[in-house]
Protein backbone atom coordinates (compact mmCIF):
# COMPACT_ATOMS: atom_id res chain seq x y z
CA UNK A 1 -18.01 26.52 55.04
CA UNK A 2 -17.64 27.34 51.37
CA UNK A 3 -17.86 30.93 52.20
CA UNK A 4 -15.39 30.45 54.35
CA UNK A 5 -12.93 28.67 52.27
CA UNK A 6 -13.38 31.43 49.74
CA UNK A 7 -12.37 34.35 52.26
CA UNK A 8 -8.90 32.34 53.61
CA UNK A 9 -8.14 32.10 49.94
CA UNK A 10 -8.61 35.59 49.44
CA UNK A 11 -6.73 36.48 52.69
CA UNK A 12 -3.76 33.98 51.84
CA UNK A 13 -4.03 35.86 48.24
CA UNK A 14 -3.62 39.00 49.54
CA UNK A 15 -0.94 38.15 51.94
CA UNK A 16 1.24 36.57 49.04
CA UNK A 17 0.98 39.88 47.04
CA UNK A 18 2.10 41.57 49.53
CA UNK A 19 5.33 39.81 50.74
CA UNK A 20 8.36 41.56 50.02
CA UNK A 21 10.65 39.62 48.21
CA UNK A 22 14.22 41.12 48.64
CA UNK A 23 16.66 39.68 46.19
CA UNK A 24 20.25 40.33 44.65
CA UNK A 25 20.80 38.68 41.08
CA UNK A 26 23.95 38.34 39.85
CA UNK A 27 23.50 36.88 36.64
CA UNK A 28 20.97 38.12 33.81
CA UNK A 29 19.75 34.40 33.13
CA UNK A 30 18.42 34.78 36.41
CA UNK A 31 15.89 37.22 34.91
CA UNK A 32 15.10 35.76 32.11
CA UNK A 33 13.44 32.92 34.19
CA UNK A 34 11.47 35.37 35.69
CA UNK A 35 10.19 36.86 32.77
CA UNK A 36 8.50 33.60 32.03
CA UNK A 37 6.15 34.19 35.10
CA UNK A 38 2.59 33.86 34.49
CA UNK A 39 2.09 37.17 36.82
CA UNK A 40 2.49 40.87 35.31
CA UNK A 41 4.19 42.57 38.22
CA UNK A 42 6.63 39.38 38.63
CA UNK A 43 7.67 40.15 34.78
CA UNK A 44 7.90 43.89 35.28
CA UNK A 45 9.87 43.67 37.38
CA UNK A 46 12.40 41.48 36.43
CA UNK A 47 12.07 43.04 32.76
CA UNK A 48 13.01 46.07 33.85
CA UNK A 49 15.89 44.95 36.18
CA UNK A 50 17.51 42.74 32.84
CA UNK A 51 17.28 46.46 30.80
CA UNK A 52 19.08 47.89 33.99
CA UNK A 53 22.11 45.70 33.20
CA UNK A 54 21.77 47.26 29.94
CA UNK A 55 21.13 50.96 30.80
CA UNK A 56 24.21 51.19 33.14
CA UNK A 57 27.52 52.70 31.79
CA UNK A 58 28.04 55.81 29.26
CA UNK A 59 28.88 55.84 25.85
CA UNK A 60 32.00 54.90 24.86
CA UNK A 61 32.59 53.25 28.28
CA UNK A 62 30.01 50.36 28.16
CA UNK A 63 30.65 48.12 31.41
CA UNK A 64 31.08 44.61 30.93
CA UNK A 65 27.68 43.47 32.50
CA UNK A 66 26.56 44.74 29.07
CA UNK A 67 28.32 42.41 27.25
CA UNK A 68 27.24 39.32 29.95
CA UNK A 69 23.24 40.66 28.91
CA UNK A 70 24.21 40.48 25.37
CA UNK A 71 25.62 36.90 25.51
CA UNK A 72 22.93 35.60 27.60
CA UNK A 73 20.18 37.21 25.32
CA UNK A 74 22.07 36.21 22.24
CA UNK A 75 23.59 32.85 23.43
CA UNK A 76 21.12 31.55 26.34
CA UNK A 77 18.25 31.70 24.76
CA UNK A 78 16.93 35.51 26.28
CA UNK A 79 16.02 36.32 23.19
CA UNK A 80 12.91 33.99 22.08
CA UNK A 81 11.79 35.18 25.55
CA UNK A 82 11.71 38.90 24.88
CA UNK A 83 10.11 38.07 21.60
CA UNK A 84 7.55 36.66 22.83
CA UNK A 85 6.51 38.91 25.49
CA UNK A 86 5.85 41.06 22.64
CA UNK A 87 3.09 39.05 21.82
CA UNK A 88 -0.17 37.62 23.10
CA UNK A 89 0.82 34.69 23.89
CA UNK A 90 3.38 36.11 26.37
CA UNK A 91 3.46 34.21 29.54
CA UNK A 92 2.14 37.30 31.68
CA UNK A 93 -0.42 38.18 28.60
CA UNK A 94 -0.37 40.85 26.74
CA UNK A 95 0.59 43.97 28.76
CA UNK A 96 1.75 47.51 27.34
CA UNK A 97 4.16 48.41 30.49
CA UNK A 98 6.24 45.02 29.70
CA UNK A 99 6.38 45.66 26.00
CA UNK A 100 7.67 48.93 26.03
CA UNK A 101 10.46 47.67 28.80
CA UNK A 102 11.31 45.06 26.37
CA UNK A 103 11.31 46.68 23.14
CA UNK A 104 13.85 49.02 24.88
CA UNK A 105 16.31 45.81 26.06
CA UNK A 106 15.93 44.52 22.44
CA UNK A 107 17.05 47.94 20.86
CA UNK A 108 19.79 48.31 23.29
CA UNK A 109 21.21 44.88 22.70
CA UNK A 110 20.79 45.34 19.06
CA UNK A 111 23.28 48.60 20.27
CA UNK A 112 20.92 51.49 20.05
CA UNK A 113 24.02 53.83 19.24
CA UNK A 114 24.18 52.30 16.12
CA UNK A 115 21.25 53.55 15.06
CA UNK A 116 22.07 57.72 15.03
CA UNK A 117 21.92 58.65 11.72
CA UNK A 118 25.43 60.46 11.84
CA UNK A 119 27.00 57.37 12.62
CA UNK A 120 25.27 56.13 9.20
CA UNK A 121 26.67 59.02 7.40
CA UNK A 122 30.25 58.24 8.68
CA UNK A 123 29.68 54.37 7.20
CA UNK A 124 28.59 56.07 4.01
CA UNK A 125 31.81 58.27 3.79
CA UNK A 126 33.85 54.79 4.31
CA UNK A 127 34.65 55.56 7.83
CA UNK A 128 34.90 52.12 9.78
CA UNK A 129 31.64 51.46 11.58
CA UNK A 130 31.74 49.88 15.24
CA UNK A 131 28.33 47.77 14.32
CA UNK A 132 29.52 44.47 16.20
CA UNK A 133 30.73 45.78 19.07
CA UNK A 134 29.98 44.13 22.40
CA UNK A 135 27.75 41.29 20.35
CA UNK A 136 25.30 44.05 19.14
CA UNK A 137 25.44 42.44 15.89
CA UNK A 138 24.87 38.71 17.21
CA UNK A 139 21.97 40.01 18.84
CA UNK A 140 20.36 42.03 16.04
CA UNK A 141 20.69 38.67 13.82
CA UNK A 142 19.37 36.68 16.24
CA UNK A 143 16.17 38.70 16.75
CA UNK A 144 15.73 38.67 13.19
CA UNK A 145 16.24 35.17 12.63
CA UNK A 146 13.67 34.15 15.74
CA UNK A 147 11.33 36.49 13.93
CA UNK A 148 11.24 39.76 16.15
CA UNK A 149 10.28 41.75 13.18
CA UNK A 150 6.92 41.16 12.70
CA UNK A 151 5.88 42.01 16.64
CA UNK A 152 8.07 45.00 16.38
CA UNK A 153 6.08 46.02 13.44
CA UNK A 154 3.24 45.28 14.65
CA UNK A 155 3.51 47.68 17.73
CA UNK A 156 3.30 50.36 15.57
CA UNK A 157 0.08 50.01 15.47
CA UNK A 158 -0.24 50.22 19.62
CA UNK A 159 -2.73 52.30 20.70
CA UNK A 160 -0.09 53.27 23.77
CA UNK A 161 1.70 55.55 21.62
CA UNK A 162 4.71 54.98 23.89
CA UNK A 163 4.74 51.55 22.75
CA UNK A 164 4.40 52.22 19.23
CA UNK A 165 7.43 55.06 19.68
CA UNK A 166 9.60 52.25 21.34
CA UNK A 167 8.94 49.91 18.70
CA UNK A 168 9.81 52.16 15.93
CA UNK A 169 13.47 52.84 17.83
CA UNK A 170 13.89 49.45 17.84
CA UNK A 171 13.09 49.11 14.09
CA UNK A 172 15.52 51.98 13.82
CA UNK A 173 18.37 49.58 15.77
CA UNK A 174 17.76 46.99 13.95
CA UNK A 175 17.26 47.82 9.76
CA UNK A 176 20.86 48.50 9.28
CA UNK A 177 21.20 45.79 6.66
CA UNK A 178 19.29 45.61 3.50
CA UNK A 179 17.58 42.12 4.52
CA UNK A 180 16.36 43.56 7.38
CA UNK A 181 14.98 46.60 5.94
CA UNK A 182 13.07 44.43 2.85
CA UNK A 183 11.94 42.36 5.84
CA UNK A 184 10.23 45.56 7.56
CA UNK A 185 9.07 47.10 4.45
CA UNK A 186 7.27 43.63 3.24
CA UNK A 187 5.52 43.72 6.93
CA UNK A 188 4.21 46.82 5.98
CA UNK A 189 6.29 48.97 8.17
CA UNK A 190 6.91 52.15 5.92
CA UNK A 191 2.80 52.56 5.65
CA UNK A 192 2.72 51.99 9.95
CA UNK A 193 6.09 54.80 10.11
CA UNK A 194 4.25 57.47 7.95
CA UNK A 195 0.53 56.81 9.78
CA UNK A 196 2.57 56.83 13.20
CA UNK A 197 4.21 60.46 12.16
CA UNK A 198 0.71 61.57 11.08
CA UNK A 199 -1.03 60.68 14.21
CA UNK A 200 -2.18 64.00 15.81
CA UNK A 201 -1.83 62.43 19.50
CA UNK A 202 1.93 61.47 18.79
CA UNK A 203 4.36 63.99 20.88
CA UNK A 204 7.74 65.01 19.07
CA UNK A 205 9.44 61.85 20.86
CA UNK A 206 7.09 59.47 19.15
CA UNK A 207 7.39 61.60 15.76
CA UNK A 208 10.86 61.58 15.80
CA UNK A 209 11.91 58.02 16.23
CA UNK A 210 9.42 56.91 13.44
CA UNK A 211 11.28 59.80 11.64
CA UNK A 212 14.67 57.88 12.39
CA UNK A 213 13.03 54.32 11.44
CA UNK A 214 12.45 55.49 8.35
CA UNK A 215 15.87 57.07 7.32
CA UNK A 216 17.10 53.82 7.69
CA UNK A 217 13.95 51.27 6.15
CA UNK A 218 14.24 53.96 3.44
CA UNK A 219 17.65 53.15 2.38
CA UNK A 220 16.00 50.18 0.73
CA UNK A 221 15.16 50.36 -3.27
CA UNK A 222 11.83 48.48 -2.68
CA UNK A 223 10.96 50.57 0.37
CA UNK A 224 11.69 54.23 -1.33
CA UNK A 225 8.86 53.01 -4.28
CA UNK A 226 6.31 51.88 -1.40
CA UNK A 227 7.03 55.41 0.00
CA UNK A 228 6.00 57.08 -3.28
CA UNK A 229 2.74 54.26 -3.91
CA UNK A 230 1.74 55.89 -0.58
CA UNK A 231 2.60 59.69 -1.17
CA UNK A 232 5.00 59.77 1.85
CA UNK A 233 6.97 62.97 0.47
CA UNK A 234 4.38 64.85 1.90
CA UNK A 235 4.40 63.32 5.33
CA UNK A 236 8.17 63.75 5.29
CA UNK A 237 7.62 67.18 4.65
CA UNK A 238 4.35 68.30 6.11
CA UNK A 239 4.93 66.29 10.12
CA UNK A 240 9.10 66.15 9.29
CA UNK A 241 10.90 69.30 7.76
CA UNK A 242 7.98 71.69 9.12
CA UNK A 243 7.87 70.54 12.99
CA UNK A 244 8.85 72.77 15.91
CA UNK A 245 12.04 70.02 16.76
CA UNK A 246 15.22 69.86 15.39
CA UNK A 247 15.48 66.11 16.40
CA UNK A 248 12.93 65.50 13.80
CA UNK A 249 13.50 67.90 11.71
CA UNK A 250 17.10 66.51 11.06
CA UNK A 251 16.32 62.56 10.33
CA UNK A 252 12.99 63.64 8.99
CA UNK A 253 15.49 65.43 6.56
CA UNK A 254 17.79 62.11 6.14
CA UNK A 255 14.77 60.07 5.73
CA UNK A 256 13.74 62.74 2.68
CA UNK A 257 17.44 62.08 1.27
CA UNK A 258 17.76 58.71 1.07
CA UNK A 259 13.83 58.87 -0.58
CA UNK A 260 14.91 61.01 -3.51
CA UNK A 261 17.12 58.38 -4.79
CA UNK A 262 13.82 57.61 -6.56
CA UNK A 263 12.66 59.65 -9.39
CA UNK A 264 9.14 60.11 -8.16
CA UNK A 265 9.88 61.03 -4.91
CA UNK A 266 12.18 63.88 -6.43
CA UNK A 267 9.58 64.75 -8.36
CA UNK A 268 6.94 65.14 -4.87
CA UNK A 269 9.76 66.99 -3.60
CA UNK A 270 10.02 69.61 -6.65
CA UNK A 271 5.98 69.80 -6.66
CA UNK A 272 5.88 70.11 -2.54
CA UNK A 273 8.23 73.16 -2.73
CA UNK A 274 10.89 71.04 -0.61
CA UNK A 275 13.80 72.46 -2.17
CA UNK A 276 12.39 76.17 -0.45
CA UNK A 277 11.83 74.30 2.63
CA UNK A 278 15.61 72.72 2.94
CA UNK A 279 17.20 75.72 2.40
CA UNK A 280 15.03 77.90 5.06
CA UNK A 281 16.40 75.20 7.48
CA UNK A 282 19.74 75.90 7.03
CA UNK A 283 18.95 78.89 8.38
CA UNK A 284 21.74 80.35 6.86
CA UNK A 285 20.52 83.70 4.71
CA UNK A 286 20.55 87.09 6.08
CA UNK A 287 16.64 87.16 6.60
CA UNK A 288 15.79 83.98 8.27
CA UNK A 289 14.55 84.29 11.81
CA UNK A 290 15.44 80.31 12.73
CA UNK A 291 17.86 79.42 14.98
CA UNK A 292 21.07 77.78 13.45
CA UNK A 293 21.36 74.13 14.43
CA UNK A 294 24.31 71.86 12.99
CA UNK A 295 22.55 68.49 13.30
CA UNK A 296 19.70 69.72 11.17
CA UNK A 297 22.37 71.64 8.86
CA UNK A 298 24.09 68.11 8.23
CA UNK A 299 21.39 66.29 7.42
CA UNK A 300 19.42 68.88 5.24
CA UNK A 301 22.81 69.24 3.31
CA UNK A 302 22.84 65.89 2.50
CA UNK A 303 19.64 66.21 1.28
CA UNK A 304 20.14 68.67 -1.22
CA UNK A 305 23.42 67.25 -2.06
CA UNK A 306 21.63 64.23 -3.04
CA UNK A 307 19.11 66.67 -4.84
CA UNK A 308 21.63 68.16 -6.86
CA UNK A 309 21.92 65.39 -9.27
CA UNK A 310 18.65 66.14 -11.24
CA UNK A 311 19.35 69.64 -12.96
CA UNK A 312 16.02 70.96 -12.67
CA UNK A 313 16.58 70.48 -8.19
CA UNK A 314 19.58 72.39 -9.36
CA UNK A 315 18.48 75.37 -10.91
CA UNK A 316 15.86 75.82 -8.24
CA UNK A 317 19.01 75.65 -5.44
CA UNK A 318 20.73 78.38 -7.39
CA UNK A 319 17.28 80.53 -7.85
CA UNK A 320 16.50 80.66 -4.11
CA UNK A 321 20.12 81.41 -3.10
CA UNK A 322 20.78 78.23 -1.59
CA UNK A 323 24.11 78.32 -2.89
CA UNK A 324 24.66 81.41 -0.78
CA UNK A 325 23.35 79.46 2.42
CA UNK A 326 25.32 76.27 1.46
CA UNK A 327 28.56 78.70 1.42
CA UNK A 328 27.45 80.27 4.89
CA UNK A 329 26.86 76.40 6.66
CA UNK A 330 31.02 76.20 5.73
CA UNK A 331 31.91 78.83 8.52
CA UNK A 332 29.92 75.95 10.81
CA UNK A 333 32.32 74.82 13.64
CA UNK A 334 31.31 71.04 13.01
CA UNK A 335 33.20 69.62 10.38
CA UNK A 336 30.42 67.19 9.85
CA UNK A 337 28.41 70.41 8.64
CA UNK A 338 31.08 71.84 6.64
CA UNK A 339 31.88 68.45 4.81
CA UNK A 340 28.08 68.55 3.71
CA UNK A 341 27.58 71.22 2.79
CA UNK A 342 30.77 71.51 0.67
CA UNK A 343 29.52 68.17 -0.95
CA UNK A 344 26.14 69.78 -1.83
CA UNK A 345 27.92 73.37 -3.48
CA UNK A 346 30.03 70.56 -5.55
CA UNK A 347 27.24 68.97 -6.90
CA UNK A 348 25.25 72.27 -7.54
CA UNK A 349 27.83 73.36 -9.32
CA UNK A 350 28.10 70.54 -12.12
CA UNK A 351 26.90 72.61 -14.87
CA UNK A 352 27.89 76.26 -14.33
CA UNK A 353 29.69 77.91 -16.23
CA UNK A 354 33.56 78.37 -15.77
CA UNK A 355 33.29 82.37 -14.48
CA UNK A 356 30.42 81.19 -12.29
CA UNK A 357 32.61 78.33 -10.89
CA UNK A 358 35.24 81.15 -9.85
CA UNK A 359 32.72 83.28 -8.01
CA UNK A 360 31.43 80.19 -6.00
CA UNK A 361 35.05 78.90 -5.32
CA UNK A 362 35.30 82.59 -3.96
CA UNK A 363 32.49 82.69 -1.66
CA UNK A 364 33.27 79.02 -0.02
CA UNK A 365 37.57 80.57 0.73
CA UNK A 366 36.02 83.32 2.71
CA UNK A 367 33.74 80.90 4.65
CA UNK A 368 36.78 79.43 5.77
């Protein structure tokens, strides 16, 4: 009889699994109750439906389910949800697949767009900066508040390297104020960044956004001196400004700017023969067999604009004719390029002489 009992549980277990359950939701707090389901493929699912409402629409022309998600997650109480499916106590247990789903709905909530690093150079320049739009900022402050850091951080330590690659895009989204950046740095999250770029099993996608994580964590005082305690220039340089893709060579390069700001990180870069390695990317000189990219010609030109301040990062420019491939980056078609790389000849040329001055003033009117 027992036997028995056992085998029409089984059968009415397998029969449940199987039903198909055909449904149309029309609101994203519909979802969210579903992601409280004790049963994986239950949360999957209706994880990955709430980051449809997200996904849909292109940039610049978001439609205004986006902004419903936002509210809900920001305003209904979606977002201590998410959080905690990050985490073992999640309702499901802890499960890679729904991780990486949600890290992606936080970091596009938290308006992944916001996170490019050229968009970061146009808020340095003074440009306005759409941060807030659509809630993004709401939602970024709540997740911060409810304490989505620390799981966030912590997935950089997944051994799904997906998951870990999510999670540092999602740091990325998110460390766009200097709270938030302390906050990631004090969880350890530069050390996690630079062992997550050195991991040999990481592809370029899972290099590059802890490359972009860190070009914004490292626009943090506190965070650029943890970076030199842990000898990061050379991780920067080594997995960043020497890989095979442009996506990380360029914010492996804005991560390297914003690190300089600190004297001993300037100092790794003099020592690590960076200042060679920044101008080869510009790929710029007569001789260089790379292939001219403009992203990676912005960013690197920020770099050694920011270089240019110490005089010996100077003299070194002028010695390896970087002046001559700063004044070739101005016939760029991107303006974004051009305005670089004009900042970085003005700052190489603080201390040279008048006639010098001329010459260089001469080179940059006929890359015009």
């Amino acid at each position: 009889l027992k036997m028995a009992e056992d085998e029409a549980k089984q059968e009415g277990s397998s029969r449940m699994a199987q039903l198909p359950l055909p449904v149309t939701v029309e609101q994203p707090g519909t979802l969210i109750m579903l992601l409280q389901s004790p049963e994986q493929p239950v949360t999957l699912s209706a994880a990955k439906a709430l980051y449809q409402f997200a996904k849909d629409g292109g940039e610049g022309n978001e439609p205004e389910i986006i902004m419903h998600l936002r509210g809900a997650l920001g305003d209904g109480g979606g977002i201590p949800v998410v959080i905690k499916l990050l985490t073992k106590e999640a309702w499901c247990g802890a499960d890679f697949e729904v991780q990486a789903v949600c890290l992606n709905i936080l970091s596009r909530c938290a308006g992944e767009a916001v996170a490019d690093g050229r968009l970061i150079l146009r808020k340095r320049n003074g440009e306005s900066c759409q941060a807030d739009k659509n809630g993004e900022e709401k939602c970024r402050l709540k997740t911060v508040e409810l304490g989505g850091l620390k799981p966030m951080v912590e997935h950089l330590k997944s051994e799904e390297l997906d998951v870990a690659g999510k999670a540092a895009y999602c740091i990325a989204c998110h460390a766009l104020d200097s709270p938030v950046r302390l906050g990631i740095h004090i969880l350890g999250g530069v050390a996690l960044l630079l062992q997550l770029m050195s991991n040999k099993n990481a592809d370029d996608g899972v290099v590059n956004q802890a490359a972009l994580a860190l070009s914004t964590v490292l626009q943090h005082v506190e965070a650029k001196d943890e970076l030199y305690r842990l000898k990061g220039m050379k991780v920067l340089i080594d997995q960043g400004l020497m890989s095979d893709s442009v996506d990380v060579q360029e914010n492996a390069a804005r991560a390297l700017a914003y690190a300089i700001e600190q004297e001993g990180n300037l100092k790794d870069l003099r020592r690590l023969e960076g200042i060679d390695k920044l101008i080869e990317m510009l790929a710029a000189l007569p001789d260089t067999d790379r292939v001219p990219n403009d992203k990676v010609r912005q960013s690197v030109s920020f770099a050694l604009s920011l270089s240019a301040f110490d005089s010996e990062c100077r003299t070194e420019i002028r010695m390896k004719e970087g002046l001559r491939a700063l004044s070739n980056c101005l016939a760029s078609e991107e303006a974004r390029v051009q305005e670089e790389a004009l900042m970085a000849l003005a700052n190489c040329a603080f201390d040279i002489p008048c006639k010098q001055v001329r010459k260089l003033e001469n080179a940059i009117m006929r890359n015009k």
